[in-house]
Protein backbone atom coordinates (compact mmCIF):
# COMPACT_ATOMS: atom_id res chain seq x y z
CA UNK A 1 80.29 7.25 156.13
CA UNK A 2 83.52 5.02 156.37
CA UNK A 3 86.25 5.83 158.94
CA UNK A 4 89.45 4.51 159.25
CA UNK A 5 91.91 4.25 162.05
CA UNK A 6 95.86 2.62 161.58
CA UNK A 7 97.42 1.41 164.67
CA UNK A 8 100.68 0.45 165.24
CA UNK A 9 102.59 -0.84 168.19
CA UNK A 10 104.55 0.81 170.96
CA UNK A 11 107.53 -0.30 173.33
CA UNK A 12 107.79 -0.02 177.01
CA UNK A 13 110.71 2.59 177.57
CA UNK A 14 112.28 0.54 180.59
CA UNK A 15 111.00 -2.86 180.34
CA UNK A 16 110.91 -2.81 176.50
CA UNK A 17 107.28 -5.03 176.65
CA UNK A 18 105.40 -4.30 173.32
CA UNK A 19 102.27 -2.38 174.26
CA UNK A 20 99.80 0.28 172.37
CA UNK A 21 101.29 2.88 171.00
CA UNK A 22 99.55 6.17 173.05
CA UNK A 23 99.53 8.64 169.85
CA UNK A 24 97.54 5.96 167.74
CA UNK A 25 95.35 5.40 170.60
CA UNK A 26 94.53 9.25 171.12
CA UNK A 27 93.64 8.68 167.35
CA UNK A 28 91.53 5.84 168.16
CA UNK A 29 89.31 7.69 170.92
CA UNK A 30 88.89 10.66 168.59
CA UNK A 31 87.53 8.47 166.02
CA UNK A 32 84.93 6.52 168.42
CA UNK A 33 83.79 10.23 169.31
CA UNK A 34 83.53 11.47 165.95
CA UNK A 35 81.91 7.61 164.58
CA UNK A 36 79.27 7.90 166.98
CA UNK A 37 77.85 11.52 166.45
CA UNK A 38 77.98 10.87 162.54
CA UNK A 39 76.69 7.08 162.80
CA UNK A 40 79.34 5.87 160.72
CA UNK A 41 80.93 2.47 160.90
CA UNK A 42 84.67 2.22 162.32
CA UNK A 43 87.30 0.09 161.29
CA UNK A 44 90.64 -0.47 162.81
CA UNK A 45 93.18 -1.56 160.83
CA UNK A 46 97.19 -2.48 161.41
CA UNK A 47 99.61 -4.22 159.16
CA UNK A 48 102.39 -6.61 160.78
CA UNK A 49 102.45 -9.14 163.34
CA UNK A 50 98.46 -10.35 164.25
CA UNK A 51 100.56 -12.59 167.08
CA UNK A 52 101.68 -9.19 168.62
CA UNK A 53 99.84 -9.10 172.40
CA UNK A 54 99.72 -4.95 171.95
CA UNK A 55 97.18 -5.44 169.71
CA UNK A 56 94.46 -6.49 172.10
CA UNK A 57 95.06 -3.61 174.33
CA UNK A 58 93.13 -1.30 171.46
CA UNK A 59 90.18 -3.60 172.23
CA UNK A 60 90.30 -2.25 175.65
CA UNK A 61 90.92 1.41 174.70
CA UNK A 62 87.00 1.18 172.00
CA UNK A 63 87.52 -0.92 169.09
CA UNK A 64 85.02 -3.54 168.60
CA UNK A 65 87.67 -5.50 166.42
CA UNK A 66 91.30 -4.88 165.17
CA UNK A 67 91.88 -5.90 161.60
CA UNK A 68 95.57 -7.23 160.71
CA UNK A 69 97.02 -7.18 157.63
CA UNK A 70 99.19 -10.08 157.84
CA UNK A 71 101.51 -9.20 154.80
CA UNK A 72 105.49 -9.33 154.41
CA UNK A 73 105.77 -6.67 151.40
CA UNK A 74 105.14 -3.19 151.07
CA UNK A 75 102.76 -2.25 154.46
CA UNK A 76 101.73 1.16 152.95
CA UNK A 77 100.51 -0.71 149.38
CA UNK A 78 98.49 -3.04 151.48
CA UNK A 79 96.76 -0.28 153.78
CA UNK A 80 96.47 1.69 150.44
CA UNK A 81 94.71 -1.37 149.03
CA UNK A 82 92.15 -2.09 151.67
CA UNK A 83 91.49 1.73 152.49
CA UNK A 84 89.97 2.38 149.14
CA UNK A 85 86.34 3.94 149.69
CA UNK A 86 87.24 4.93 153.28
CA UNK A 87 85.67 8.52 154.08
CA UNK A 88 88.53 9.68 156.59
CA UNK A 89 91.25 8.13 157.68
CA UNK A 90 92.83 8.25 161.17
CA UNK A 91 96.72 7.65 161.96
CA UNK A 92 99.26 8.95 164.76
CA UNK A 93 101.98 11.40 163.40
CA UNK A 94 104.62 8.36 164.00
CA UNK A 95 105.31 5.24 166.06
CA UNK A 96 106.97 5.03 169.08
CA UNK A 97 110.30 3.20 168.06
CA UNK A 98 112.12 6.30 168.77
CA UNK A 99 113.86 6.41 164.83
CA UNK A 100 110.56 5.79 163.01
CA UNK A 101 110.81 8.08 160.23
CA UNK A 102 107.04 8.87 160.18
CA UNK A 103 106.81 8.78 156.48
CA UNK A 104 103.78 6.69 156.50
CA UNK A 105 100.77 9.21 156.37
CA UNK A 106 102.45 10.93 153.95
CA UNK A 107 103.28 8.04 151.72
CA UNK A 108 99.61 6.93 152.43
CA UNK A 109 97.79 9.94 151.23
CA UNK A 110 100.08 10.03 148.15
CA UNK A 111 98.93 6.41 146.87
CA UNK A 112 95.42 7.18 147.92
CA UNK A 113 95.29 10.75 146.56
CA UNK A 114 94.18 12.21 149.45
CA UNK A 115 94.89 15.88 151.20
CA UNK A 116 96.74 15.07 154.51
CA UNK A 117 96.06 17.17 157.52
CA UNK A 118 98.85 16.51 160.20
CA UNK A 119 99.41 17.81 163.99
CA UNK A 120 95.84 17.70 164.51
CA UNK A 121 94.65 18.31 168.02
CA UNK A 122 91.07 18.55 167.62
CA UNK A 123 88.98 17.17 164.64
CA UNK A 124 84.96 17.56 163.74
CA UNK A 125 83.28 16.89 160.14
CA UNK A 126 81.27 19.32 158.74
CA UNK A 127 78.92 19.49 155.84
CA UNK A 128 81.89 21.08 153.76
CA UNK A 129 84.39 18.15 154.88
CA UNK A 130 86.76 18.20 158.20
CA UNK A 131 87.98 20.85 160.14
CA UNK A 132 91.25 20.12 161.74
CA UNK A 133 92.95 22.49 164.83
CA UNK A 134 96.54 22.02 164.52
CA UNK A 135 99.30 22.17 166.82
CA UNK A 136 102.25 24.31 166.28
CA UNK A 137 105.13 25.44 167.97
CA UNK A 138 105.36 27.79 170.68
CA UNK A 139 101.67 27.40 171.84
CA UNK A 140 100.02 28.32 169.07
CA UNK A 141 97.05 26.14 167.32
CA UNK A 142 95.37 27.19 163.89
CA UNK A 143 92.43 25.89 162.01
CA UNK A 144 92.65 23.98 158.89
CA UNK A 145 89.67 22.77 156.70
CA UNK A 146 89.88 20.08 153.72
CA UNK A 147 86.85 18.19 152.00
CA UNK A 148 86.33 14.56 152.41
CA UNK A 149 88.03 12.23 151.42
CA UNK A 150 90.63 13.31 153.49
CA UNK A 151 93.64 11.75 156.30
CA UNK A 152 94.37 13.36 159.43
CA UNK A 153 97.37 12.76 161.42
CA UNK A 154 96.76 13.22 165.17
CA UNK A 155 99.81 14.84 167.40
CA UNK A 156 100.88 13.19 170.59
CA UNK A 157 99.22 16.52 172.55
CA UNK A 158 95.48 15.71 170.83
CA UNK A 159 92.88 16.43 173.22
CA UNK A 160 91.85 13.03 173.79
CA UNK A 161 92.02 10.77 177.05
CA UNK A 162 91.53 7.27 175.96
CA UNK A 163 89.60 5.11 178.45
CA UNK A 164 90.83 1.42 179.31
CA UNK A 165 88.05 -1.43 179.76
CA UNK A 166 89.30 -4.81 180.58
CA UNK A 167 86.25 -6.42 179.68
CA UNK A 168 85.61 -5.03 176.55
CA UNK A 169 89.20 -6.31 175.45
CA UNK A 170 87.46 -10.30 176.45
CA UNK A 171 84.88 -8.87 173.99
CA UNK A 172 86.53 -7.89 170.82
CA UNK A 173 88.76 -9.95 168.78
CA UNK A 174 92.08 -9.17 166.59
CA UNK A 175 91.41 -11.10 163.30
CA UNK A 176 94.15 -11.53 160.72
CA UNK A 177 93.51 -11.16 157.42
CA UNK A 178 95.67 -12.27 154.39
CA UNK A 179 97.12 -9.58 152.04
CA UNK A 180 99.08 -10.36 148.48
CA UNK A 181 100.85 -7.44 148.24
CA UNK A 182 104.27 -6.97 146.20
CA UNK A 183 107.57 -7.33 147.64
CA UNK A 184 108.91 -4.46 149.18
CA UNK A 185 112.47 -2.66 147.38
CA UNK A 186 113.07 -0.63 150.50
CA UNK A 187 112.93 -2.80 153.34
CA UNK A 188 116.29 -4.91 151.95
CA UNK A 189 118.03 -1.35 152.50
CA UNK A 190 117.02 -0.95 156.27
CA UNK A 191 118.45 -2.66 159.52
CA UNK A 192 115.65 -3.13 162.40
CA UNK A 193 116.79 -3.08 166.37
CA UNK A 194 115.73 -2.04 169.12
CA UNK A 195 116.32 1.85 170.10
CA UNK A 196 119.00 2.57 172.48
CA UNK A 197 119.65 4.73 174.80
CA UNK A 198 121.65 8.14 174.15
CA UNK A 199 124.95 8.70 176.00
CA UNK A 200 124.25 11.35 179.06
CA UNK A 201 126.30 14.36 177.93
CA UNK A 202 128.96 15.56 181.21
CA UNK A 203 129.03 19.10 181.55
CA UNK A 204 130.94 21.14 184.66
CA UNK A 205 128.70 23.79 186.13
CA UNK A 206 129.23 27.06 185.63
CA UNK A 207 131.04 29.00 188.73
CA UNK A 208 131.02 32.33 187.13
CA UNK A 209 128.79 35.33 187.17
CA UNK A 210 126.69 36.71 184.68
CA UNK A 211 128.65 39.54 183.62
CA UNK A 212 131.38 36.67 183.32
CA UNK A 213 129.40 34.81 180.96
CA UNK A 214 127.99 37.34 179.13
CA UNK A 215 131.81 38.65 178.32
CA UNK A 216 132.61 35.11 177.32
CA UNK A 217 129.83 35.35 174.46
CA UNK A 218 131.90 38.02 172.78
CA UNK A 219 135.31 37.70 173.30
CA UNK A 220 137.59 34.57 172.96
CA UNK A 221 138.75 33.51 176.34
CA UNK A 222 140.50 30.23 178.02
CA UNK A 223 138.43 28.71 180.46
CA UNK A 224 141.48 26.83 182.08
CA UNK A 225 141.66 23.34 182.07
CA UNK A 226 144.84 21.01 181.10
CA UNK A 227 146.58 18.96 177.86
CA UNK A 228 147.94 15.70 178.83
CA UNK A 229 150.25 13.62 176.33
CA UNK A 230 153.06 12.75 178.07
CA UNK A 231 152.70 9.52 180.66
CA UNK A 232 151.09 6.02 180.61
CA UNK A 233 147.41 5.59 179.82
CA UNK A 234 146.50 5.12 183.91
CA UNK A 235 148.38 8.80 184.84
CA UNK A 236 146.08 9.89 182.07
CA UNK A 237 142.81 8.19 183.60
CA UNK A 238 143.24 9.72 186.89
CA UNK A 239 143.98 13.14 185.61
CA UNK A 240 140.16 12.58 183.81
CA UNK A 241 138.87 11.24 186.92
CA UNK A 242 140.07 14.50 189.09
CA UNK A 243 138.62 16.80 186.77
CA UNK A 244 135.02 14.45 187.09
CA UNK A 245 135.59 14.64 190.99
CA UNK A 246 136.43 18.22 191.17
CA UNK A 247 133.21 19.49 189.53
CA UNK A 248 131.37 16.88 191.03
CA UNK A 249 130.36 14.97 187.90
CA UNK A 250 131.01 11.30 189.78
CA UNK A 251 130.25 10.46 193.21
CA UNK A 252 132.81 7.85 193.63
């Protein structure tokens, strides 16, 4: 038996430092679990940068080497390409750039013809294939079942807790491995930067009661305030910054 895991890598939310990516490493640990009770031999694969430092880090988290598909086309042709004959396949529902689209599984399984099992939270094989509990919303979990071949996307939420061993990342090695794959149409179309952060939304607290409120829900009311047009832009400014000072949105 052949198993597959695809790792990516994650960014630091504050410092921005590249790093593992903590859904592809809950992916990682539940492959080492399920690789050792079936005695089948575990390959880690990720397509990109083998210079990245993040890399290593998986080598510290289980994997006895990290494979990387060093190729500037298409990255799903090229995992497509090397993960023909692979049993099950292992990925993370998405990356952690924040606007990662988490297309890839899904394009994956389509070029390798493979049923795709995502959310998963727990996974075990079985003589009829893989039986995958999902997550889904609002607590609840159910229990899917698909024969091998087969890719499973774990959820962030997986029951795994991924150990870190410094010196089993001095043991393993990331080795880079060429890939000819063809040029990829899409990526002209798409603009990579980092992620930034979301403006904080300013909203007044609410001084009424609930009857108030729940009145306000069914009829049209005003709830005061003021129009300014007339005056120079810095009357205007301070009339903003009184309103921010008054419901004690600023603390200057």
């Amino acid at each position: 038996m052949k198993i597959a895991v695809l790792v990516s890598t994650g960014r630091h939310p504050v410092s921005g430092t590249a790093r593992y990516s903590r859904n592809d490493a809950a992916a990682l640990t539940i492959a080492i679990g399920i690789a050792r009770a079936q005695g089948a031999q575990l390959d880690v694969l990720h397509a990109g940068d083998p210079a990245n430092p993040a890399l290593a880090e998986y080598l510290a988290l289980g994997a006895l080497k990290v494979e990387v598909l060093n190729t500037e086309g298409d990255a799903c042709a090229a995992l497509a390409q090397r993960l023909s004959g692979y049993h099950l396949v292992f990925t993370g529902t998405r990356a952690e750039g924040a606007y990662d689209s988490g297309t890839l599984p899904y394009k994956l399984a389509d070029a390798l013809n493979l049923p795709l099992v995502g959310a998963a939270v727990d996974v075990s094989v079985t003589q009829d294939g893989v039986e995958v509990r999902q997550f889904m919303p609002k607590g609840l979990r159910r229990r899917v079942r698909a024969p091998l071949p087969a890719l499973v996307a774990v959820h962030p939420l997986a029951n795994a807790v991924p150990r870190y061993a410094y010196a089993r990342l001095r043991e393993g090695q990331v080795a880079p491995v060429a890939s000819v794959v063809a040029a990829d149409k899409e990526k002209a179309a798409w603009t990579v930067r980092p992620a930034g952060a979301k403006p904080k939304k300013l909203a007044a607290p609410e001084k009424r009661s609930g009857h108030s409120r729940m009145l306000s829900a069914t009829t049209t009311e005003s709830r005061g305030g003021s129009v300014v047009i007339e005056g120079s832009s810095v009357e205007k400014a301070q009339v903003i910054l009184a309103y921010l000072r008054e419901h004690q949105l600023v603390d200057y």
